[in-house]
N, C-alpha and C. Protein backbone atom coordinates (compact mmCIF):
# COMPACT_ATOMS: atom_id res chain seq x y z
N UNK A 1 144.26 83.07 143.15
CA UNK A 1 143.09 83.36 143.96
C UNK A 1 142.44 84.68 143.54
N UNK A 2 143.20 85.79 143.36
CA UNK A 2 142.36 86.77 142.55
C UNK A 2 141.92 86.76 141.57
N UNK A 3 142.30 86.12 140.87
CA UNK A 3 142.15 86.00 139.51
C UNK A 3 140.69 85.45 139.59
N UNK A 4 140.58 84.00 140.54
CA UNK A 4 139.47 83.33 140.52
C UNK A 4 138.30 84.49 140.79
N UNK A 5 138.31 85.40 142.60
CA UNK A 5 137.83 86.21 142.91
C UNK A 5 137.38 87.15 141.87
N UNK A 6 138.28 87.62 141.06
CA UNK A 6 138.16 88.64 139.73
C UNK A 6 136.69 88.12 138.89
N UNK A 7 137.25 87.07 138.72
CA UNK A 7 136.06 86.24 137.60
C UNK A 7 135.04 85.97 138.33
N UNK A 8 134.66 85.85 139.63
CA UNK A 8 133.33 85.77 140.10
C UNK A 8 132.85 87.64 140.19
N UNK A 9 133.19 88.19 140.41
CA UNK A 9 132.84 89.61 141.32
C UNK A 9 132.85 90.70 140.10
N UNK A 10 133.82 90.51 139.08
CA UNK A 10 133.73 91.83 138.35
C UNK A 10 132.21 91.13 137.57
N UNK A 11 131.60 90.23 136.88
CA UNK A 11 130.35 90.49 136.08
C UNK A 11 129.64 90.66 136.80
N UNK A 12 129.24 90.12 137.83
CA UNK A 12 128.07 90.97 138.70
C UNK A 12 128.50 92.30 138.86
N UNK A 13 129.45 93.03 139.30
CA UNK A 13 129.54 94.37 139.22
C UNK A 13 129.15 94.90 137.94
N UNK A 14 129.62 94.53 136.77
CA UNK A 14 129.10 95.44 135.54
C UNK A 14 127.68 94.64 135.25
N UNK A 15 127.49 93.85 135.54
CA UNK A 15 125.60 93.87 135.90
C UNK A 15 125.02 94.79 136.69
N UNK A 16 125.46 95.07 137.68
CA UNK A 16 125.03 96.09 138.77
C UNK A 16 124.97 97.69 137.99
N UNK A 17 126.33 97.82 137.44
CA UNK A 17 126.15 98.97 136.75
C UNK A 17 125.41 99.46 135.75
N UNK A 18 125.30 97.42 134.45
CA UNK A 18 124.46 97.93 133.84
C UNK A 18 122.69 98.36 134.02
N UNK A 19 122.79 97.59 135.14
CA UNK A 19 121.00 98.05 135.98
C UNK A 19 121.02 99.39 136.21
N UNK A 20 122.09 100.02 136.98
CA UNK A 20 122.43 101.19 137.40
C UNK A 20 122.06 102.52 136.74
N UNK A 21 122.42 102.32 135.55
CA UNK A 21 122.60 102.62 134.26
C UNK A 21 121.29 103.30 133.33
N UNK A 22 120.62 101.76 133.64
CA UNK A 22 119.35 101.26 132.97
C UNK A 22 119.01 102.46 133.57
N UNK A 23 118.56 102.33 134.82
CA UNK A 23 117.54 103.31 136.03
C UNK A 23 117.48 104.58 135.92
N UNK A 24 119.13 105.11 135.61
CA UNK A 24 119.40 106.23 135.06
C UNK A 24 118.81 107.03 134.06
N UNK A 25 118.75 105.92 132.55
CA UNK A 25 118.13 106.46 131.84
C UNK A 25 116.52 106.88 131.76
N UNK A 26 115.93 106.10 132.48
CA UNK A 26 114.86 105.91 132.72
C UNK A 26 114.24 107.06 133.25
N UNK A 27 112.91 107.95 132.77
CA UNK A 27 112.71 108.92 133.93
C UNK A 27 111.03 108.71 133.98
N UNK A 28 110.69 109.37 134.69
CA UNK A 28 109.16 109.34 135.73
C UNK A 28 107.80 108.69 134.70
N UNK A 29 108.01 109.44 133.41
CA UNK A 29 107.09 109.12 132.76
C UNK A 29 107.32 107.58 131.45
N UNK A 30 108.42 107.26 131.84
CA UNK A 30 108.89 105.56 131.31
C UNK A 30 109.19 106.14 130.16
N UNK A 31 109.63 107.21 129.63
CA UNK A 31 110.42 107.42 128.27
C UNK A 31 111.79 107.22 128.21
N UNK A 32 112.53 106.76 127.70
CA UNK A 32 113.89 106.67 128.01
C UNK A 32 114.78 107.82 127.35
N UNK A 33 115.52 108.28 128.63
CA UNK A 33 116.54 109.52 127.42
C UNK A 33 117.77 109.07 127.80
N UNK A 34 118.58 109.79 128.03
CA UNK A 34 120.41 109.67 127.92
C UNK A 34 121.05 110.15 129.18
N UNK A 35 121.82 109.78 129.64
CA UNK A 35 122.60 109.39 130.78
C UNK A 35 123.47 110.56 130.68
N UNK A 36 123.57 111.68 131.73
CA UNK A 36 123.94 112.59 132.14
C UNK A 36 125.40 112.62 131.64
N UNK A 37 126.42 113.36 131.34
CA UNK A 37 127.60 113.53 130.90
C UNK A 37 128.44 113.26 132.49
N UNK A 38 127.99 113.45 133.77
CA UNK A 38 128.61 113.64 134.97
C UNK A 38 128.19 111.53 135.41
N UNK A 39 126.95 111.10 135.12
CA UNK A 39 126.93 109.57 135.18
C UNK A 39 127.92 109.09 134.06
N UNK A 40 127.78 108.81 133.62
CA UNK A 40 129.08 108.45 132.34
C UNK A 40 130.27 108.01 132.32
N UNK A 41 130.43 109.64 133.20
CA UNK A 41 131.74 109.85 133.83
C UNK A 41 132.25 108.98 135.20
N UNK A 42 131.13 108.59 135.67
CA UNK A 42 131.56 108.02 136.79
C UNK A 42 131.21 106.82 136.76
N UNK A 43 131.15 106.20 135.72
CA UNK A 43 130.58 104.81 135.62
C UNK A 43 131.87 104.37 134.82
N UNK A 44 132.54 105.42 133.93
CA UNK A 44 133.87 105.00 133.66
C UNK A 44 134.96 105.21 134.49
N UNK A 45 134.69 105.87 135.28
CA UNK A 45 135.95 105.90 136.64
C UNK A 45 135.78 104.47 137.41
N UNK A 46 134.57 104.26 137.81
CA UNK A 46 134.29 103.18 138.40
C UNK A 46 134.99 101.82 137.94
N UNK A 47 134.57 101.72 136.41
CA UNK A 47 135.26 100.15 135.49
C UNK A 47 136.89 100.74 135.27
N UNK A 48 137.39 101.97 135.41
CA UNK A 48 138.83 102.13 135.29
C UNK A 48 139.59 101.48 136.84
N UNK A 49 138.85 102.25 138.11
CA UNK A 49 139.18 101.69 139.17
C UNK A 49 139.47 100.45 139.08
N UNK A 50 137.98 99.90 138.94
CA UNK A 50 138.23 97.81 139.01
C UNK A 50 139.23 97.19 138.26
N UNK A 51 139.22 97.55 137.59
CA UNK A 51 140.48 97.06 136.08
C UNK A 51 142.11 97.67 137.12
N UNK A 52 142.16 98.41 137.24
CA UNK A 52 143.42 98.97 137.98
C UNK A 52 143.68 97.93 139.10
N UNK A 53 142.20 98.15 139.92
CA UNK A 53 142.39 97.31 141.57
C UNK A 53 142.88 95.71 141.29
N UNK A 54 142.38 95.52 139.70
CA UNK A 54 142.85 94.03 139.73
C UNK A 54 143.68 93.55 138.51
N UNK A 55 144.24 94.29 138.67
CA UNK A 55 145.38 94.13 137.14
C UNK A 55 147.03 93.73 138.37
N UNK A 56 147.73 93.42 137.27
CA UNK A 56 148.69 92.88 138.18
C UNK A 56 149.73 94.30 138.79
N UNK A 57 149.45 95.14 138.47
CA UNK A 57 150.56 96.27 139.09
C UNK A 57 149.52 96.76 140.34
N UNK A 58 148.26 96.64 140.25
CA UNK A 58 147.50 96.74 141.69
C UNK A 58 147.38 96.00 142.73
N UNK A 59 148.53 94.52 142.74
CA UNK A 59 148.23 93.94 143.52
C UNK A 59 148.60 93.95 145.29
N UNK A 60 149.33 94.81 145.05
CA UNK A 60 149.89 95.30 146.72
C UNK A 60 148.89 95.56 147.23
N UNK A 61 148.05 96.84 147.05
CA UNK A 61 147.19 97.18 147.29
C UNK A 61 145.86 96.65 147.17
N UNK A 62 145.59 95.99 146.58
CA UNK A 62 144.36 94.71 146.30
C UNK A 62 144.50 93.84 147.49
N UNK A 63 145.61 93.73 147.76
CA UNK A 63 145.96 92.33 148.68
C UNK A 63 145.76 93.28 149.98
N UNK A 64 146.31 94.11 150.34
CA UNK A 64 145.92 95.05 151.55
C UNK A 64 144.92 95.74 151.77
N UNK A 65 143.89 95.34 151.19
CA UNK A 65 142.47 96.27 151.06
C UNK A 65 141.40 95.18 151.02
N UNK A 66 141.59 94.16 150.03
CA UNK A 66 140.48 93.32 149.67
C UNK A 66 141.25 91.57 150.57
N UNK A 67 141.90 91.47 150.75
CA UNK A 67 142.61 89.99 151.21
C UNK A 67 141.94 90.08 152.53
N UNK A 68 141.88 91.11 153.37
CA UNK A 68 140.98 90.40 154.40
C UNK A 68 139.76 90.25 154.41
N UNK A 69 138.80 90.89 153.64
CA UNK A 69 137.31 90.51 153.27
C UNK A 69 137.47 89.13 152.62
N UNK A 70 138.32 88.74 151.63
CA UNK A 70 138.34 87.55 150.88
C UNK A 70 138.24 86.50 151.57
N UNK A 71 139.36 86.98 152.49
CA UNK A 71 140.08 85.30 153.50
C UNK A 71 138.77 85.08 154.34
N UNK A 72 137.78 86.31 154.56
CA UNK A 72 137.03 85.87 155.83
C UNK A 72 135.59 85.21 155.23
N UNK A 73 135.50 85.98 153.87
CA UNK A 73 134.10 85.27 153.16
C UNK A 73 134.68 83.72 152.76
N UNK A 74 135.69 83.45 152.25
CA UNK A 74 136.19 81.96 151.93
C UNK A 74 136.14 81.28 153.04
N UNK A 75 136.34 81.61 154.39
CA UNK A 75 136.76 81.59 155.84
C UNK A 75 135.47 80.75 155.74
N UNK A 76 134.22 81.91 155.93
CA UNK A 76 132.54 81.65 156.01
C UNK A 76 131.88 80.72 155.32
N UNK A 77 132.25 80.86 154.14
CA UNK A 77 131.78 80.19 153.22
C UNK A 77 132.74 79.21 152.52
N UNK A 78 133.44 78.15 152.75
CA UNK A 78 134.56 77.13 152.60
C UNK A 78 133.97 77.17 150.84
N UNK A 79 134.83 77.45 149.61
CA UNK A 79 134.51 76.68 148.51
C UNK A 79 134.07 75.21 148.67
N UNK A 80 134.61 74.03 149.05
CA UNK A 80 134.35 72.97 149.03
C UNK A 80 132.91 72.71 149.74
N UNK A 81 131.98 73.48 150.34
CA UNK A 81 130.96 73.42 150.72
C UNK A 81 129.82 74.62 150.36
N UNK A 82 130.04 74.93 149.08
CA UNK A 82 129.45 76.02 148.50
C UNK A 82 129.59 76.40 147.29
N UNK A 83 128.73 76.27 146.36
CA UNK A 83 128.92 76.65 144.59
C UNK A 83 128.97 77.97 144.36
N UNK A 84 129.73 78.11 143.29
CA UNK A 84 130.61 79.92 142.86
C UNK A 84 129.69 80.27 142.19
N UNK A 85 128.54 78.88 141.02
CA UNK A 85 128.36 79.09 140.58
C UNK A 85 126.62 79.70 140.49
């Protein structure tokens, strides 16, 4: 089940980031420059987190943090009456 969860949720997250990202570089007058040394930084803490939260030595804690949002959106939204895709 995480695994499945994993594979829906982490590419939209690094979509999110890479928009994130995008916006970042971006400034007032539509020239594009380079992404702050302190964004960077926290855009790789961010993909270190996720990778940790869902790797198999994070799963205690995955399961006690994220298992009740899971159970209640699956709850809401039954797979068998709703596409992942």
């Amino acid at each position: 089940m995480a695994q499945e969860s994993c594979a829906i949720i982490l590419p939209q997250f690094i979509a999110v980031c890479v928009i994130g990202l995008t916006a970042v570089l971006r400034v007032q007058n539509g020239v594009v420059g380079s992404a702050s040394e302190f964004d960077m930084d926290k855009l790789k803490s961010t993909l270190k987190q996720i990778v940790r939260d869902w790797s198999r030595e994070g799963e205690a804690e995955r399961d006690s943090c994220y298992k009740p949002v899971i159970d209640t959106v699956q709850r809401l939204f039954p797979p068998d009456h709703w596409s992942v895709t």
